[in-house]
Protein backbone atom coordinates (compact mmCIF):
# COMPACT_ATOMS: atom_id res chain seq x y z
CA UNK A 1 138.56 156.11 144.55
CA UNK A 2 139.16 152.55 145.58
CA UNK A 3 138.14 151.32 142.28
CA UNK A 4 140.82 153.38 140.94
CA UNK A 5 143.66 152.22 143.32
CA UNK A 6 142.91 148.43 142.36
CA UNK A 7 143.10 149.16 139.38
CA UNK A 8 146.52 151.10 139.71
CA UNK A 9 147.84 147.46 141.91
CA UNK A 10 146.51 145.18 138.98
CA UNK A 11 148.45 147.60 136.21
CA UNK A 12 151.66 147.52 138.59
CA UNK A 13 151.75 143.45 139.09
CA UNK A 14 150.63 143.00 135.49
CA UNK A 15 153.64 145.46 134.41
CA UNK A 16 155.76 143.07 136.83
CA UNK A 17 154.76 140.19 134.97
CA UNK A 18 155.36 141.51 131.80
CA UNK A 19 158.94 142.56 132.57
CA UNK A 20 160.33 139.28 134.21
CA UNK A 21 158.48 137.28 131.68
CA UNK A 22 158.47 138.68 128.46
CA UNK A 23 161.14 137.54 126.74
CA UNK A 24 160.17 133.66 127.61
CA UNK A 25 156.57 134.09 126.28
CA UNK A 26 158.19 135.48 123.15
CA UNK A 27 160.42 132.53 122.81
CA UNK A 28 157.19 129.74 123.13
CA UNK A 29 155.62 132.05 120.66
CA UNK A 30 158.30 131.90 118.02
CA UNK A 31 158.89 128.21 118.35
CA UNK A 32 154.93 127.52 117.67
CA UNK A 33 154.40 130.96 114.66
CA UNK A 34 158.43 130.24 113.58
CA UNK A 35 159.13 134.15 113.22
CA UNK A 36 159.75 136.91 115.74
CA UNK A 37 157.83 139.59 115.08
CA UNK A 38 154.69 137.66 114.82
CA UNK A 39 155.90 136.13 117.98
CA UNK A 40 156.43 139.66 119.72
CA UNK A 41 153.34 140.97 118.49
CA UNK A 42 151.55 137.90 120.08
CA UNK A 43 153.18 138.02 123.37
CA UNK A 44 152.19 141.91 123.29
CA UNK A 45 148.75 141.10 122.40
CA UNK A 46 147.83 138.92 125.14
CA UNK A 47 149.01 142.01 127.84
CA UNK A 48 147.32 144.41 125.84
CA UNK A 49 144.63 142.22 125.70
CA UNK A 50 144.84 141.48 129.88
CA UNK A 51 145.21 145.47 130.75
CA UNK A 52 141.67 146.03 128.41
CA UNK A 53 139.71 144.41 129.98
CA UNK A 54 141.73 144.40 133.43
CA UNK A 55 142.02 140.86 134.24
CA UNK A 56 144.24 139.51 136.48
CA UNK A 57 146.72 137.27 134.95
CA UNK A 58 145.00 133.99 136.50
CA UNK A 59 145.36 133.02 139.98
CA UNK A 60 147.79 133.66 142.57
CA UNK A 61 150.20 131.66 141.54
CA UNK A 62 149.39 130.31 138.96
CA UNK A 63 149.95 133.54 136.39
CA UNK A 64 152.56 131.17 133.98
CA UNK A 65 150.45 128.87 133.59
CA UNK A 66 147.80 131.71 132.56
CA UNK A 67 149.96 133.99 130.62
CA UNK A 68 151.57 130.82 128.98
CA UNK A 69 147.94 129.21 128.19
CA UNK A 70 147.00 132.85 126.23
CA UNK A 71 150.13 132.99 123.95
CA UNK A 72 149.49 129.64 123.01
CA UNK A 73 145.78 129.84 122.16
CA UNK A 74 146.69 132.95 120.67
CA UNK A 75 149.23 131.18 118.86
CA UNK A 76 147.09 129.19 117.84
CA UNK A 77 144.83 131.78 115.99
CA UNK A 78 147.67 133.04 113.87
CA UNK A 79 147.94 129.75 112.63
CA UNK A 80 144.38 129.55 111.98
CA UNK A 81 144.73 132.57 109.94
CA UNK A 82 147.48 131.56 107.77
CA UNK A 83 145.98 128.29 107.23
CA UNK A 84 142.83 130.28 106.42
CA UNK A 85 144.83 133.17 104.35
CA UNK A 86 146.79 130.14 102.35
CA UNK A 87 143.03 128.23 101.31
CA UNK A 88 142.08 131.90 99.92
CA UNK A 89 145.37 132.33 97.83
CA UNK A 90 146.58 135.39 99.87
CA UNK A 91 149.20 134.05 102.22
CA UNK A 92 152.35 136.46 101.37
CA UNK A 93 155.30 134.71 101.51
CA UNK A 94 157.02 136.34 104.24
CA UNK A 95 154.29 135.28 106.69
CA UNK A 96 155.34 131.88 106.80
CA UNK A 97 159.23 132.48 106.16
CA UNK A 98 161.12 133.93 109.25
CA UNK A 99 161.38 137.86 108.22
CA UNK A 100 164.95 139.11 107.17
CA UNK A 101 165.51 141.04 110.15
CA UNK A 102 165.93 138.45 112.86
CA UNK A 103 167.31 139.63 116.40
CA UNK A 104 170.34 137.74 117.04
CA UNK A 105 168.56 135.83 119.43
CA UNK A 106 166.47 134.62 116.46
CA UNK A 107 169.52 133.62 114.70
CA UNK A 108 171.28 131.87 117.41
CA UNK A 109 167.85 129.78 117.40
CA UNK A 110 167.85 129.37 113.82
CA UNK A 111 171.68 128.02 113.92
CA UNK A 112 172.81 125.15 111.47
CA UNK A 113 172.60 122.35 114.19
CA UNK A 114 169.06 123.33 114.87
CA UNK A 115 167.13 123.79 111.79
CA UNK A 116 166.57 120.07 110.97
CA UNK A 117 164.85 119.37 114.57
CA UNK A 118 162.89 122.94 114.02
CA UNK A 119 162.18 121.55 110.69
CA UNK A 120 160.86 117.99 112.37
CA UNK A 121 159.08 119.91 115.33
CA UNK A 122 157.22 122.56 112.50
CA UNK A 123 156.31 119.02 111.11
CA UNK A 124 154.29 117.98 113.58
CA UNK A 125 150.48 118.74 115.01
CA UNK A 126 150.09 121.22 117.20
CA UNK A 127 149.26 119.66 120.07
CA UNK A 128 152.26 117.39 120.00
CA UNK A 129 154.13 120.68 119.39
CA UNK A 130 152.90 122.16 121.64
CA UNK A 131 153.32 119.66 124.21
CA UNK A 132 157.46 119.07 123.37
CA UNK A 133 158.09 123.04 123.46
CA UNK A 134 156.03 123.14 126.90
CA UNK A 135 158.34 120.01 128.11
CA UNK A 136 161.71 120.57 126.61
CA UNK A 137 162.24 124.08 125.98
CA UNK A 138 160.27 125.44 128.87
CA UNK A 139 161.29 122.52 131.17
CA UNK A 140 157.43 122.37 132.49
CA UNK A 141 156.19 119.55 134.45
CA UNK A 142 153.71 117.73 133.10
CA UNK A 143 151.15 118.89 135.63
CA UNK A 144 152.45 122.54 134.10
CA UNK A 145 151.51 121.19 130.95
CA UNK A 146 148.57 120.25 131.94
CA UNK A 147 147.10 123.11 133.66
CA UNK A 148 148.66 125.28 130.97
CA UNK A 149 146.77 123.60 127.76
CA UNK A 150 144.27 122.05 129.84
CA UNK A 151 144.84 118.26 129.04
CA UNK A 152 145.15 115.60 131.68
CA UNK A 153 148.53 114.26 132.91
CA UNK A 154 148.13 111.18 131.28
CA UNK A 155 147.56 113.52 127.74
CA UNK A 156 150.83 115.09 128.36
CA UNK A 157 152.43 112.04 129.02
CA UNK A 158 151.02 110.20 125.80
CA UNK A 159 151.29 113.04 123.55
CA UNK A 160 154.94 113.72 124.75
CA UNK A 161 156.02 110.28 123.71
CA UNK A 162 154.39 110.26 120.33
CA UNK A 163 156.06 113.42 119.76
CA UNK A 164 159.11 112.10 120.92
CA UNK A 165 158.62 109.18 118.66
CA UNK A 166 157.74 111.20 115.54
CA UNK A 167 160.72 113.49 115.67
CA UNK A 168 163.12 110.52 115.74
CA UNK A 169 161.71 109.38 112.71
CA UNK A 170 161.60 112.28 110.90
CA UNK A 171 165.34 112.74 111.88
CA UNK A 172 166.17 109.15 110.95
CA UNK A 173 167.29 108.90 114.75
CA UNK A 174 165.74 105.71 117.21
CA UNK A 175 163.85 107.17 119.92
C-alpha cells in the first residue's frame, strides 16, 4: 500500500515536471537534432523513459539539470544513429532535413535572420554546441552547464569561447 502511494507522488511531481517544462526541453532538443518531431519524440522519451523505471527526475532541486542532462545524451544518440544510418547508405533524406510540417514555433526559429547562425552552430562539434545552446539559448550558468553535461567550470568556460570564436568565423563576423 505505501509502495503504491510513492509511487502515485513520484507520477504526480514527474507529471508536474513534464507540464512546466516540456516545451523548453523540446526547444534544446531541436536546436541539437534540427527538426521537431525528432525533438518531441526525444523530450517524450526521456519521461517515458523516467516513469518505466520510476526514477525520480534527479535531486531535489536539481531536476533541470537532470531532465536537461537526459535530452541531451539522448540527443546525442539520435545523432549517433544518423551518423551510423548515413555510413550504411540508409539515412532517408528527411531525417536530416527539418520535416515539412513544422509548428509555427519551428518556423519562427527557422526565420531568414536565423538560418545562417543555425547553419554555423549545426557546424560545429557537439560539445561546443552543446555548450552555446546551454549558455545562450537556455541562459544557464556555467555551473548549470556544468552539472548538466558534467564538465568542469573551467570546460564550460573554454569550450564557450572557442565556440564563440568559431561561429564568428564561420559568419565572417570578429568575435
Amino acid at each position: 500500500m505505501f509502495a503504491d502511494q510513492l509511487r502515485q507522488a513520484d507520477d504526480a511531481s514527474l507529471a508536474v515536471l513534464f507540464r512546466r517544462h516540456h516545451g523548453d526541453l523540446v526547444r534544446l532538443a531541436v536546436l541539437i537534432v534540427g527538426d521537431q518531431p525528432t525533438a518531441e519524440d526525444v523530450v517524450q522519451d526521456v519521461f517515458a523513459g523516467l516513469h518505466a523505471r520510476n526514477l525520480r527526475a534527479g535531486r531535489a532541486g536539481q531536476e533541470m539539470a537532470y531532465l536537461r542532462a537526459c535530452v541531451i545524451n539522448r540527443c546525442r544518440s539520435v545523432l549517433r544513429r544518423r551518423i551510423i544510418s548515413g555510413r550504411l547508405g540508409r539515412l532517408q533524406d528527411d531525417s536530416v532535413e527539418p520535416r515539412n510540417q513544422r509548428s509555427a514555433e519551428a518556423e519562427l526559429i527557422l526565420a531568414e535572420e536565423r538560418k545562417e547562425v543555425l547553419a554555423a552552430l549545426a557546424g560545429l562539434p557537439a560539445r561546443r554546441r552543446e555548450v552555446l545552446v546551454l549558455r545562450y539559448w537556455l541562459g544557464l550558468t556555467e555551473s548549470e552547464i556544468a552539472a548538466t553535461l558534467g564538465i568542469s567550470k573551467g570546460t564550460v568556460k573554454s569550450t564557450a569561447a572557442r565556440g564563440i570564436a568559431a561561429l564568428a568565423k564561420a559568419l565572417g563576423e570578429t568575435p
